[in-house]
N, C-alpha and C. Protein backbone atom coordinates (compact mmCIF):
# COMPACT_ATOMS: atom_id res chain seq x y z
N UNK A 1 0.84 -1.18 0.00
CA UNK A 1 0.00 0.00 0.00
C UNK A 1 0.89 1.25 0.00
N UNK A 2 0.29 2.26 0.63
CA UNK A 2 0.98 3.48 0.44
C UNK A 2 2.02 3.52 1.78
N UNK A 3 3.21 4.10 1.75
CA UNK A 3 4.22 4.37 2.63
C UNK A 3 3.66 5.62 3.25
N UNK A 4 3.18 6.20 3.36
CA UNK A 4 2.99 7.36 4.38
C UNK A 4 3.51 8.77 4.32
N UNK A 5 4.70 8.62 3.49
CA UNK A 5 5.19 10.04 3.05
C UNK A 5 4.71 10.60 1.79
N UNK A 6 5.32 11.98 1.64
CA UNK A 6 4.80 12.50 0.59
C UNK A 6 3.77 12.38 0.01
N UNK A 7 3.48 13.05 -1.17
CA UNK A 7 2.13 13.14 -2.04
C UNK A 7 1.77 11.53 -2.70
N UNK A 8 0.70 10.84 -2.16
CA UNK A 8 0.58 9.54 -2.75
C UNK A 8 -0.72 9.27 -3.55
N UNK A 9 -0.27 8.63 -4.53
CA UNK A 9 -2.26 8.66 -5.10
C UNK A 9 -2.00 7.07 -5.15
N UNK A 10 -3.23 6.67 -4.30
CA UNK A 10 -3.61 5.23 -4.12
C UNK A 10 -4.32 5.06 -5.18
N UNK A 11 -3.86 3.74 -6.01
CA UNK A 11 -5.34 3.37 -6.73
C UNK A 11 -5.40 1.52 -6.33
N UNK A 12 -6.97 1.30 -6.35
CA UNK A 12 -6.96 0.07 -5.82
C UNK A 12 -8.11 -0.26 -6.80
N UNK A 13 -7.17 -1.46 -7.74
CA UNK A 13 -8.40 -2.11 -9.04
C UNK A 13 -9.27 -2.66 -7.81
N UNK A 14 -10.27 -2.64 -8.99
CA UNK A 14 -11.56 -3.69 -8.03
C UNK A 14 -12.13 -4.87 -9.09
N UNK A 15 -12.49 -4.51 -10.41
CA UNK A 15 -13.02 -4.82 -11.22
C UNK A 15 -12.44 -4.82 -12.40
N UNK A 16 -12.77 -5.86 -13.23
CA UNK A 16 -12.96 -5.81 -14.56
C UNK A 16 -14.49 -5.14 -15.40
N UNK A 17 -14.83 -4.12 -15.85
CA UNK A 17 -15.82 -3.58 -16.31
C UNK A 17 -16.01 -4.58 -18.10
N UNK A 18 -17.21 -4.92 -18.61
CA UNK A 18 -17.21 -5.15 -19.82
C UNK A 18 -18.53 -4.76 -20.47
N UNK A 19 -18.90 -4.38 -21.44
CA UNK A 19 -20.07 -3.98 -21.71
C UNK A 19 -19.80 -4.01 -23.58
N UNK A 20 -20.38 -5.36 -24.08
CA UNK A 20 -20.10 -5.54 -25.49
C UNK A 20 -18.88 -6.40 -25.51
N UNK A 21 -18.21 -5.33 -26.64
CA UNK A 21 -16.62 -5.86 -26.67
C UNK A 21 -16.01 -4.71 -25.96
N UNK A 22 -16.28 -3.71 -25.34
CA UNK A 22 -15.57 -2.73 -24.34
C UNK A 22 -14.88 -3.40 -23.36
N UNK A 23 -13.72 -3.35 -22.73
CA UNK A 23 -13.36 -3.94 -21.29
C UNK A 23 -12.63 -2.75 -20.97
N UNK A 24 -12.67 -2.33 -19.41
CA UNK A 24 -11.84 -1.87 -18.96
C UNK A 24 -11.47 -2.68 -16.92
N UNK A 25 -10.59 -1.40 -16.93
CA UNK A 25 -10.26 -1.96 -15.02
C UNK A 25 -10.72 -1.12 -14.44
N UNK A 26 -11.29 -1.49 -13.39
CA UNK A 26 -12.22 -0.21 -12.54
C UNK A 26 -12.27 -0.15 -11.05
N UNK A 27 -11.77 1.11 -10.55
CA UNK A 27 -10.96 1.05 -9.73
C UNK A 27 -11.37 2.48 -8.53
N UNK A 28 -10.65 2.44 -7.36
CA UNK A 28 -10.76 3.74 -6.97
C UNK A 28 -9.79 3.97 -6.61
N UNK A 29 -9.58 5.82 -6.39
CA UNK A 29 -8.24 6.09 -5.68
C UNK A 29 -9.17 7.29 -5.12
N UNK A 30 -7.20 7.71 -4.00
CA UNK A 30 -7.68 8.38 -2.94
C UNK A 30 -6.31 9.16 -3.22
N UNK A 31 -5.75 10.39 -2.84
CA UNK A 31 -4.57 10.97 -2.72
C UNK A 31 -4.40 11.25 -1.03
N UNK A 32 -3.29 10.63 -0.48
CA UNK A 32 -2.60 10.69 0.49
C UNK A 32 -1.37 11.81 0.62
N UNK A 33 -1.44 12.64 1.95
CA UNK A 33 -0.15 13.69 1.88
C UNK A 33 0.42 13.18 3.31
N UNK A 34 1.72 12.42 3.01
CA UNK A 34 2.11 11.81 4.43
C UNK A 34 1.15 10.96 5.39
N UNK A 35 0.29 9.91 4.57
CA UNK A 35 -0.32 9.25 4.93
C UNK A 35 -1.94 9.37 5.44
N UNK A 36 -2.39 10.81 5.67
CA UNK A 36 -3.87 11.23 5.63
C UNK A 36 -4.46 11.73 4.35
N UNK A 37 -5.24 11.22 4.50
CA UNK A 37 -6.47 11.03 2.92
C UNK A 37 -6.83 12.58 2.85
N UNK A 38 -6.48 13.08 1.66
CA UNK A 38 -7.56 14.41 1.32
C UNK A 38 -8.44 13.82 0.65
N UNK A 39 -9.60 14.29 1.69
CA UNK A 39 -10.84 14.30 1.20
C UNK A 39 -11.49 14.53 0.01
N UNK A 40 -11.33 15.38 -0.68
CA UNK A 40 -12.00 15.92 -1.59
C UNK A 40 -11.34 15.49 -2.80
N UNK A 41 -9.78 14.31 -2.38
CA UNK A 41 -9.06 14.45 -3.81
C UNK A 41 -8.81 12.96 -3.76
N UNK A 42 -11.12 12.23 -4.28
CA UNK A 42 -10.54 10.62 -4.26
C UNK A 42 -11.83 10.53 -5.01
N UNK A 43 -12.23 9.26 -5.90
CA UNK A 43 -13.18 8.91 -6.80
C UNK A 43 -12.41 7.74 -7.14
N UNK A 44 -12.97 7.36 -8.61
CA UNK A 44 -13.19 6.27 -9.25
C UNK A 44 -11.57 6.42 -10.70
N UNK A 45 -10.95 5.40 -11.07
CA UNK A 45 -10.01 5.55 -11.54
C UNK A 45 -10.35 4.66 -13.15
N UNK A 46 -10.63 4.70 -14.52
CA UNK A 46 -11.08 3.38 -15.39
C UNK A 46 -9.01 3.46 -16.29
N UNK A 47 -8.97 2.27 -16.43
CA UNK A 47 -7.55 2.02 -17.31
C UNK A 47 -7.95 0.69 -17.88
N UNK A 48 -6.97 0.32 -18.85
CA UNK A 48 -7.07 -0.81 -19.52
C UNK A 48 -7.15 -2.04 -18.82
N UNK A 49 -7.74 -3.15 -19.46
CA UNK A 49 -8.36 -4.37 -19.17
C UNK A 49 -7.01 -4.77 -18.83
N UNK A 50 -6.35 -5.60 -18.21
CA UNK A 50 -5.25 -6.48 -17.79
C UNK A 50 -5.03 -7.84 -18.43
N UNK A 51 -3.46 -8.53 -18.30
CA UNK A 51 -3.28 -8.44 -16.60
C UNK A 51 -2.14 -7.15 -17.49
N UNK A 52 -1.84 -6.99 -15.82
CA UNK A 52 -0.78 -5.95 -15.97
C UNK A 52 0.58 -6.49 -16.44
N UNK A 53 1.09 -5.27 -17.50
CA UNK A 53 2.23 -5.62 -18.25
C UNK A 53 3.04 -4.31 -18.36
N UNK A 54 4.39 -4.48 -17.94
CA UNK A 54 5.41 -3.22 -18.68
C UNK A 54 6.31 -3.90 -19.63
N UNK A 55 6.37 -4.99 -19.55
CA UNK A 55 7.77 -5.68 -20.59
C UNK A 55 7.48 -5.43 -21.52
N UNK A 56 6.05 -5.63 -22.51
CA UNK A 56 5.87 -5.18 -23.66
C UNK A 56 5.68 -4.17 -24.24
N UNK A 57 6.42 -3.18 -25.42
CA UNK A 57 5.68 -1.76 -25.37
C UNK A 57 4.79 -1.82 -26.18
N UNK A 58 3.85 -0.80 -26.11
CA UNK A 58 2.70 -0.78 -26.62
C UNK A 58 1.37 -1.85 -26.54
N UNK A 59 1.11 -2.56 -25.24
CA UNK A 59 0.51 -3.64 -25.55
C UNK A 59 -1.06 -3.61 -25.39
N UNK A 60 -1.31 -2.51 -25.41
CA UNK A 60 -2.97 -2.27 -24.68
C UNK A 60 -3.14 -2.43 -23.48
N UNK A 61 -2.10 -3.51 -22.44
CA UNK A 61 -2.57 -3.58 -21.41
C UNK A 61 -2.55 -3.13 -20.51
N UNK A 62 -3.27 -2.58 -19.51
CA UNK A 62 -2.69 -1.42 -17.89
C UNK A 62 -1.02 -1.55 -17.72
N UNK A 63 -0.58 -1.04 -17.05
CA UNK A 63 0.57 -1.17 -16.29
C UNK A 63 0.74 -2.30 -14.87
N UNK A 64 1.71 -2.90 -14.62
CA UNK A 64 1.61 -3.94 -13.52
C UNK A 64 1.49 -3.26 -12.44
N UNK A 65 0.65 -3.87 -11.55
CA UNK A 65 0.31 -3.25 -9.68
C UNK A 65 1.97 -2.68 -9.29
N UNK A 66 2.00 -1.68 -8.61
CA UNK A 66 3.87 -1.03 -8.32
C UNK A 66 3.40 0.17 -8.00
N UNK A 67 4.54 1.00 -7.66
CA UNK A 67 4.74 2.20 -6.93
C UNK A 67 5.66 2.80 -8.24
N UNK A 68 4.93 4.42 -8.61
CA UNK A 68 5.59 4.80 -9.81
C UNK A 68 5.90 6.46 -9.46
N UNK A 69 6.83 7.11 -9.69
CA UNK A 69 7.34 8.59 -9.27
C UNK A 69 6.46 9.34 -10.69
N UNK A 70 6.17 10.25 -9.92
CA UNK A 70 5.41 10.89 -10.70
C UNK A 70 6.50 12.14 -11.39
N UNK A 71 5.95 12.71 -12.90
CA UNK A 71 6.58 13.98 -13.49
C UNK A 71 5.28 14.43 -13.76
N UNK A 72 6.15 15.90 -14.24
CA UNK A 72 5.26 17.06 -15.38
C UNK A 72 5.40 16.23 -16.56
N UNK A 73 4.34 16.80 -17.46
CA UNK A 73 3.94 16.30 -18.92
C UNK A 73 3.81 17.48 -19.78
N UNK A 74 4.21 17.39 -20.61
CA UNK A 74 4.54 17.85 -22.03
C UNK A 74 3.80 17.66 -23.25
N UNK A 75 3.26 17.77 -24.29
CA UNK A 75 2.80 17.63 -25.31
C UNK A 75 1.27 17.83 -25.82
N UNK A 76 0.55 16.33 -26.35
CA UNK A 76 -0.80 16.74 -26.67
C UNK A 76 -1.23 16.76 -24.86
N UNK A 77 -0.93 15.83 -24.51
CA UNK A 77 -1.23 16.51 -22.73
C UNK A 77 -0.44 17.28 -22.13
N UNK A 78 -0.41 18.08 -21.23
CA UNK A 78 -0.06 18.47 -20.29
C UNK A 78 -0.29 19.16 -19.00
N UNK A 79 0.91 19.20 -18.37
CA UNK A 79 0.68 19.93 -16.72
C UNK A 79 0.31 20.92 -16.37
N UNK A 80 1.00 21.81 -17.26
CA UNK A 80 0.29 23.16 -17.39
C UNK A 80 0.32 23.55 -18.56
N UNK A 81 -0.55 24.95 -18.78
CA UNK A 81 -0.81 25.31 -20.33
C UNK A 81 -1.64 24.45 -20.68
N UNK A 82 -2.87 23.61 -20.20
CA UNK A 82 -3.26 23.04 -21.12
C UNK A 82 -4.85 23.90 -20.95
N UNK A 83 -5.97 22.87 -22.27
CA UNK A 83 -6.32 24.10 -22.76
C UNK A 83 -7.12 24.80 -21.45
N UNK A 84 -8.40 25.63 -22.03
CA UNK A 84 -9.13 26.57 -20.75
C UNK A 84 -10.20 26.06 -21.37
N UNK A 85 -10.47 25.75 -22.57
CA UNK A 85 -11.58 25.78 -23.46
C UNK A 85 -12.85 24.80 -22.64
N UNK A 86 -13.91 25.53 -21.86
CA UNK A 86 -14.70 24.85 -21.16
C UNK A 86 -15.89 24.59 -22.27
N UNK A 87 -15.98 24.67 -23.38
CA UNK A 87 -17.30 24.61 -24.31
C UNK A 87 -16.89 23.28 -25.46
N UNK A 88 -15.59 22.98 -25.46
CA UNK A 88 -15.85 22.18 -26.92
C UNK A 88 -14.62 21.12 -26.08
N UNK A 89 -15.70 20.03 -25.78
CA UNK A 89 -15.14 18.50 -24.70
C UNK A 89 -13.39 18.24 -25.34
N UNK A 90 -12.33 18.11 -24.80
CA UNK A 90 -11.53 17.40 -25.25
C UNK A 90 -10.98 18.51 -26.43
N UNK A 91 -10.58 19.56 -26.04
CA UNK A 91 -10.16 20.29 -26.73
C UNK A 91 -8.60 19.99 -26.33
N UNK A 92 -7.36 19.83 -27.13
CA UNK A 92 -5.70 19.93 -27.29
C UNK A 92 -5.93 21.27 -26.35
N UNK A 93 -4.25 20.94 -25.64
CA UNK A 93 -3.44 20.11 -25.04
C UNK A 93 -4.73 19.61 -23.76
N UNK A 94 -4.86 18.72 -23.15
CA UNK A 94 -5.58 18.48 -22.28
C UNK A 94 -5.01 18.50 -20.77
N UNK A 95 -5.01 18.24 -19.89
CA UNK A 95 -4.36 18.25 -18.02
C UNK A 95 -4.11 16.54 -18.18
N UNK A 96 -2.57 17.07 -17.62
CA UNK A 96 -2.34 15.51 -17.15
C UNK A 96 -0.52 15.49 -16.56
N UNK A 97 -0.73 14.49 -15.76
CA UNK A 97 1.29 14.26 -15.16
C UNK A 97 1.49 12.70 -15.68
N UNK A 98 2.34 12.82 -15.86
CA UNK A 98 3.01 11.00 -15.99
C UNK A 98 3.60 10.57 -15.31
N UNK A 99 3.82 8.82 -15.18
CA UNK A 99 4.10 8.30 -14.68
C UNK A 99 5.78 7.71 -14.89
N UNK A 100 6.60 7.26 -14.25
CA UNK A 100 7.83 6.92 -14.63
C UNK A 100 8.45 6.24 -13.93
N UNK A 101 9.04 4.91 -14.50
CA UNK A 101 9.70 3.79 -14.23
C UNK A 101 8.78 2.84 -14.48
N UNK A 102 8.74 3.00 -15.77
CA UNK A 102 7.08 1.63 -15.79
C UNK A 102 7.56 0.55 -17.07
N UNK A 103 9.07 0.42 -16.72
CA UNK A 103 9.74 -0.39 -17.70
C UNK A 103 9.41 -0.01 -19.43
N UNK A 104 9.22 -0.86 -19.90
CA UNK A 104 9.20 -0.58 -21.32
C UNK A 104 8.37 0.05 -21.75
N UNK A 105 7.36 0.39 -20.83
CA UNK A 105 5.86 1.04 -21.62
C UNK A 105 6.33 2.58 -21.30
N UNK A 106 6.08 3.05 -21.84
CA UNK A 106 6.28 4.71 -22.31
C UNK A 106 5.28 5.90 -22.42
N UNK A 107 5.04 6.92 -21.60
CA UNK A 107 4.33 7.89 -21.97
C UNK A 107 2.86 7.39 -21.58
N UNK A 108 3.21 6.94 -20.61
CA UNK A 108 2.01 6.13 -19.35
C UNK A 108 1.84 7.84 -18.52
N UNK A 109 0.32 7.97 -18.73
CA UNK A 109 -0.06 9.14 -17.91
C UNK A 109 -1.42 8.65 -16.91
N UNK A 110 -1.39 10.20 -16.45
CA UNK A 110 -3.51 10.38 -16.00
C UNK A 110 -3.52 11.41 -16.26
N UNK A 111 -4.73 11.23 -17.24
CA UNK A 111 -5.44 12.22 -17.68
C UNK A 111 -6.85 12.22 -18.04
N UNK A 112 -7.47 13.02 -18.15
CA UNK A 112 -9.04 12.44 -18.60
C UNK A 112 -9.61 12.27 -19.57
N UNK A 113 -10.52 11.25 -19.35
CA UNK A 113 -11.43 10.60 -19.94
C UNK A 113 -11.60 11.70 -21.26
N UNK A 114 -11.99 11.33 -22.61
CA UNK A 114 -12.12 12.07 -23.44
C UNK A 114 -13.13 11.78 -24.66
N UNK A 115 -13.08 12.40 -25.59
CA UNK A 115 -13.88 11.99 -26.75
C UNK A 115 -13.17 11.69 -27.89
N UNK A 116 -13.13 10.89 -28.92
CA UNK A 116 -14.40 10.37 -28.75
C UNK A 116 -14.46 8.59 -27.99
N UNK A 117 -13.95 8.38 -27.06
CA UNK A 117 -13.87 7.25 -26.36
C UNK A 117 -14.28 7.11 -25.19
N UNK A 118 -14.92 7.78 -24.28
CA UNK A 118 -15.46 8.32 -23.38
C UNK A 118 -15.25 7.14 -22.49
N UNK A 119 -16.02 5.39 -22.79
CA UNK A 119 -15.92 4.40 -22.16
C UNK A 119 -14.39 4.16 -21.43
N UNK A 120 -13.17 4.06 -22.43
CA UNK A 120 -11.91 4.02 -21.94
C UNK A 120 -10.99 4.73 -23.20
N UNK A 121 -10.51 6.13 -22.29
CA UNK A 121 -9.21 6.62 -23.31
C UNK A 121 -7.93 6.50 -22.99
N UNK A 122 -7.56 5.57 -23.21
CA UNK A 122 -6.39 4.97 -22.82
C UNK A 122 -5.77 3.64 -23.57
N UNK A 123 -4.09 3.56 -24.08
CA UNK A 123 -3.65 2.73 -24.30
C UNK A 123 -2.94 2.42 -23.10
N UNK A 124 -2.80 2.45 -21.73
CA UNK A 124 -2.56 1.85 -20.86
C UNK A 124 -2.22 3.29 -19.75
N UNK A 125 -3.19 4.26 -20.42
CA UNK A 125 -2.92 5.36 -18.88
C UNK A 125 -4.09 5.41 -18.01
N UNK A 126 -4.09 5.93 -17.38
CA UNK A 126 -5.13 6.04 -16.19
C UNK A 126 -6.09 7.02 -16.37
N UNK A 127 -7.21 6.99 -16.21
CA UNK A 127 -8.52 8.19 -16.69
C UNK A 127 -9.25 8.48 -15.16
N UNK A 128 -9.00 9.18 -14.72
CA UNK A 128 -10.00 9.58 -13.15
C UNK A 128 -11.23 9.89 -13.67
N UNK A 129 -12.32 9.12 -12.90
CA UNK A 129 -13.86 9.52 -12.96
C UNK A 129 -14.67 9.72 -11.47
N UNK A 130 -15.77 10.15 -11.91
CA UNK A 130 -16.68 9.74 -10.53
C UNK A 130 -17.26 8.47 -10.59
N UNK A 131 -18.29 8.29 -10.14
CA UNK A 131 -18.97 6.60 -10.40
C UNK A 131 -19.43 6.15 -11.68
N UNK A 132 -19.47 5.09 -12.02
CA UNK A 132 -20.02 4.39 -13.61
C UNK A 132 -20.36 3.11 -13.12
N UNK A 133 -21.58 2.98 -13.82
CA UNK A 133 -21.99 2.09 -13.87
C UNK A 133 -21.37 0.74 -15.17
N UNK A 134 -21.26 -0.16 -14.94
CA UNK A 134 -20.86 -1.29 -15.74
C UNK A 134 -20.69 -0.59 -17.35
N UNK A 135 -21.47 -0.55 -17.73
CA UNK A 135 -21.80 0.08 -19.45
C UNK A 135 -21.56 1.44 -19.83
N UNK A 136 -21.69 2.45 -18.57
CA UNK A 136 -21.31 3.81 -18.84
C UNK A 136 -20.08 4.30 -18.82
N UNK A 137 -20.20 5.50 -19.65
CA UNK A 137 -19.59 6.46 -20.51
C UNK A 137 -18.91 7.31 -19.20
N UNK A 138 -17.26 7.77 -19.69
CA UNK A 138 -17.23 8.67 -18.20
C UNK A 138 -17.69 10.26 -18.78
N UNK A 139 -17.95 11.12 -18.19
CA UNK A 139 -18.28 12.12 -18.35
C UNK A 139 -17.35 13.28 -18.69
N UNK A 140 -16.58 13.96 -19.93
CA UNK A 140 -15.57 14.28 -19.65
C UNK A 140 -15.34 15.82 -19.00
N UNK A 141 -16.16 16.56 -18.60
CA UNK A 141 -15.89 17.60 -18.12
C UNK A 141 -15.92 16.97 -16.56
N UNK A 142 -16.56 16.11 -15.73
CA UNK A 142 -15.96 15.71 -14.51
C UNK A 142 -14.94 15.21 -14.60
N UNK A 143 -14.45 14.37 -15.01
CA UNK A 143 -12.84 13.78 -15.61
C UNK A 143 -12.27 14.95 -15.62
N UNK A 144 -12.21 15.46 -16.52
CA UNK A 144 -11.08 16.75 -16.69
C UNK A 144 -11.10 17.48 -15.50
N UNK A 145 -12.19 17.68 -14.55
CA UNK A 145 -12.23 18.43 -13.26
C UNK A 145 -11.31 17.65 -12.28
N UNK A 146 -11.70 16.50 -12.06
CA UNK A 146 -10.84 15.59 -10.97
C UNK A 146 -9.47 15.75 -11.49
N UNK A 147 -8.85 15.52 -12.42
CA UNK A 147 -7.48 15.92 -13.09
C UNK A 147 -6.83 17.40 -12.88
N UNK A 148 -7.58 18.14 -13.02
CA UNK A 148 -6.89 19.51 -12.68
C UNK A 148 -6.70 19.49 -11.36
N UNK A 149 -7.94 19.20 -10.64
CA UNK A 149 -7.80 19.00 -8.97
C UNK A 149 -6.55 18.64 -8.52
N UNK A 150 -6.12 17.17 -9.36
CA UNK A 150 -4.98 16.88 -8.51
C UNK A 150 -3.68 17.34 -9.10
N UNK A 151 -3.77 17.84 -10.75
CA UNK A 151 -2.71 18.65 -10.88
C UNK A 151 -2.40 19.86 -9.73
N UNK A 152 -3.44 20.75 -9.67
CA UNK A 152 -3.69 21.76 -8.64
C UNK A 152 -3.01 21.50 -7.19
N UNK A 153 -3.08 20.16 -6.69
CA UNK A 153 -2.88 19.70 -5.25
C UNK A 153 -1.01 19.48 -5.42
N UNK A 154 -0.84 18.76 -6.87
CA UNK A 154 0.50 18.32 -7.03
C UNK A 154 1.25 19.97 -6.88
N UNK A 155 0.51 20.77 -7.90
CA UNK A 155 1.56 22.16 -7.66
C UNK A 155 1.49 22.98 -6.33
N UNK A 156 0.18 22.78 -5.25
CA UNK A 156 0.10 23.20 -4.00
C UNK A 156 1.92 22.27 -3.33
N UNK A 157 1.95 21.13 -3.50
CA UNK A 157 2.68 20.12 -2.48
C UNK A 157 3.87 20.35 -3.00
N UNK A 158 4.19 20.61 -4.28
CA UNK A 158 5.42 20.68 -5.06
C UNK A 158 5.76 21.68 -6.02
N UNK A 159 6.03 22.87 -5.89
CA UNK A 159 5.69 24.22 -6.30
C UNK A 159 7.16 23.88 -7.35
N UNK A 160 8.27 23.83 -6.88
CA UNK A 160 9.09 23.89 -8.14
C UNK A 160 9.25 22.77 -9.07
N UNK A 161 8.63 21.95 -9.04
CA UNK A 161 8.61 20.95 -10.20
C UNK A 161 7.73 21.90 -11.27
N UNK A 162 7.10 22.67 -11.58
CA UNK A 162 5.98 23.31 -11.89
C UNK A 162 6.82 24.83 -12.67
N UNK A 163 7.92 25.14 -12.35
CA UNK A 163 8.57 26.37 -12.74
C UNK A 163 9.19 26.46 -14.47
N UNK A 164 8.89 25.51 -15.31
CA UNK A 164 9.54 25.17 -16.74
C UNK A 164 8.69 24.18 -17.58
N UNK A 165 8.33 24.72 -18.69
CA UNK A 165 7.12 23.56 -19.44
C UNK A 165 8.51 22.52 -20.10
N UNK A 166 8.83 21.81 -19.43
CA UNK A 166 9.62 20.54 -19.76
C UNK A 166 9.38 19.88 -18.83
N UNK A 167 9.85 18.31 -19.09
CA UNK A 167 9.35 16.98 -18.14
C UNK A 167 9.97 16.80 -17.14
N UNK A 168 9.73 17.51 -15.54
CA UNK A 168 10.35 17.40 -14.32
C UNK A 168 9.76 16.41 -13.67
N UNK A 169 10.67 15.94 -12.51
CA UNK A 169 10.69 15.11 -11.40
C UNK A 169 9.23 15.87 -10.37
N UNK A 170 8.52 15.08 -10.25
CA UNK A 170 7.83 16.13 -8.88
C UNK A 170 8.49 15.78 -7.44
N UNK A 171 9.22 15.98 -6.96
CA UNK A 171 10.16 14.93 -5.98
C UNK A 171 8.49 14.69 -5.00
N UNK A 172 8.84 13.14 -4.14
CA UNK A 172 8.18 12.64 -3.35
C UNK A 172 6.59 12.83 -3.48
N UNK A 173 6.43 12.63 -4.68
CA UNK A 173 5.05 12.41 -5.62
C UNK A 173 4.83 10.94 -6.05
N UNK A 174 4.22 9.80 -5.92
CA UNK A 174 4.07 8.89 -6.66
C UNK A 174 2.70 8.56 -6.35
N UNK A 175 2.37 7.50 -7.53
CA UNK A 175 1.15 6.47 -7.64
C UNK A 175 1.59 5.18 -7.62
N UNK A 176 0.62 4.81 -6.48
CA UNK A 176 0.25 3.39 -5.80
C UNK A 176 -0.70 2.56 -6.15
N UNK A 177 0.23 1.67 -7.18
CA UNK A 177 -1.42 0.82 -7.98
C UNK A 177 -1.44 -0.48 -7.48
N UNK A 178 -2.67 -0.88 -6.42
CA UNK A 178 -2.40 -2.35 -6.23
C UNK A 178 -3.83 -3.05 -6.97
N UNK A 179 -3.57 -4.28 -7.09
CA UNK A 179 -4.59 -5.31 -7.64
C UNK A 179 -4.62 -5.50 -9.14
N UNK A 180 -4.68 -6.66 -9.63
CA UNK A 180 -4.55 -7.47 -10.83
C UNK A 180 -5.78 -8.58 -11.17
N UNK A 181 -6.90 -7.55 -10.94
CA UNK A 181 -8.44 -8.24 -10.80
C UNK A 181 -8.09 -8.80 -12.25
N UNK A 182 -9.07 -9.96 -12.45
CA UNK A 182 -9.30 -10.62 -13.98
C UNK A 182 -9.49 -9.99 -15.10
């Protein structure tokens, strides 16, 4: 589980979701600062169907259960600068940090849920939601809200990782993914 220091975002699979030929993993998290839960900065997490894999790149599948250091992000996503545009869903660059040390898989983030894939946007990154039911769609302006949130919390806890749009360390930032449901 989580070690107790620093900025931690728990996520704990629960489920395999399927609806059709859709599958995803469905999950919740919570963000921990030295081991007490902020409240306001925990929901529902959807990523790719499993099992978990980093040896292969590109494989569709989640990332394996582990403890991963978090950075700033750069590009069609990112940490900051991304867009403002509250009227047209999934407008470039979107909010999001990445993940790092996840072996061969590459350019593993969280970010939100989007269009036009709403069910799961992800080749093996993480999408924060509120609740869904089995078959539903995540919503992407709550997605994109929970994401800024915890961008917002990451630059409250870690102010100079945040000073240069290039890919920094957030020191003593990571995500805590346990479970390898079916």
């Amino acid at each position: 589980m989580i070690a107790g220091r620093g900025w931690e975002l728990l996520v704990e699979r629960l489920c395999v979701h399927a609806a059709g030929e859709r599958a995803r993993t469905w999950g919740r998290y919570q963000v921990y600062r030295d081991g007490v839960a902020m409240p306001a900065l925990g929901g529902f997490m959807c990523e790719c169907a499993g099992p978990g894999n980093n040896a292969v790149p590109d494989t569709g599948l989640r990332i394996e259960a582990g403890r991963y250091p978090l950075t700033t992000q750069f590009g069609r996503y990112r940490t900051s600068g991304y867009s403002e545009d509250l009227s047209d869903a999934g407008r470039d660059p979107m909010p999001a940090v990445r993940l790092e040390d996840t072996g061969n898989r590459v350019a593993i983030l969280i970010h939100p849920g989007h269009p036009p894939n709403l069910y799961l946007s992800s080749t093996g990154c993480l999408n924060p939601t509120g609740p869904l039911a089995n078959d539903q769609d995540m919503d992407f302006w709550e997605s994109r809200g929970r994401m800024v949130a915890l961008i917002d919390d990451l630059r409250r806890f870690a102010p100079g990782a945040f000073g240069a749009e290039v890919n920094t360390p957030i020191e003593s930032a990571f995500v805590v993914v346990v479970g390898e449901p079916g």
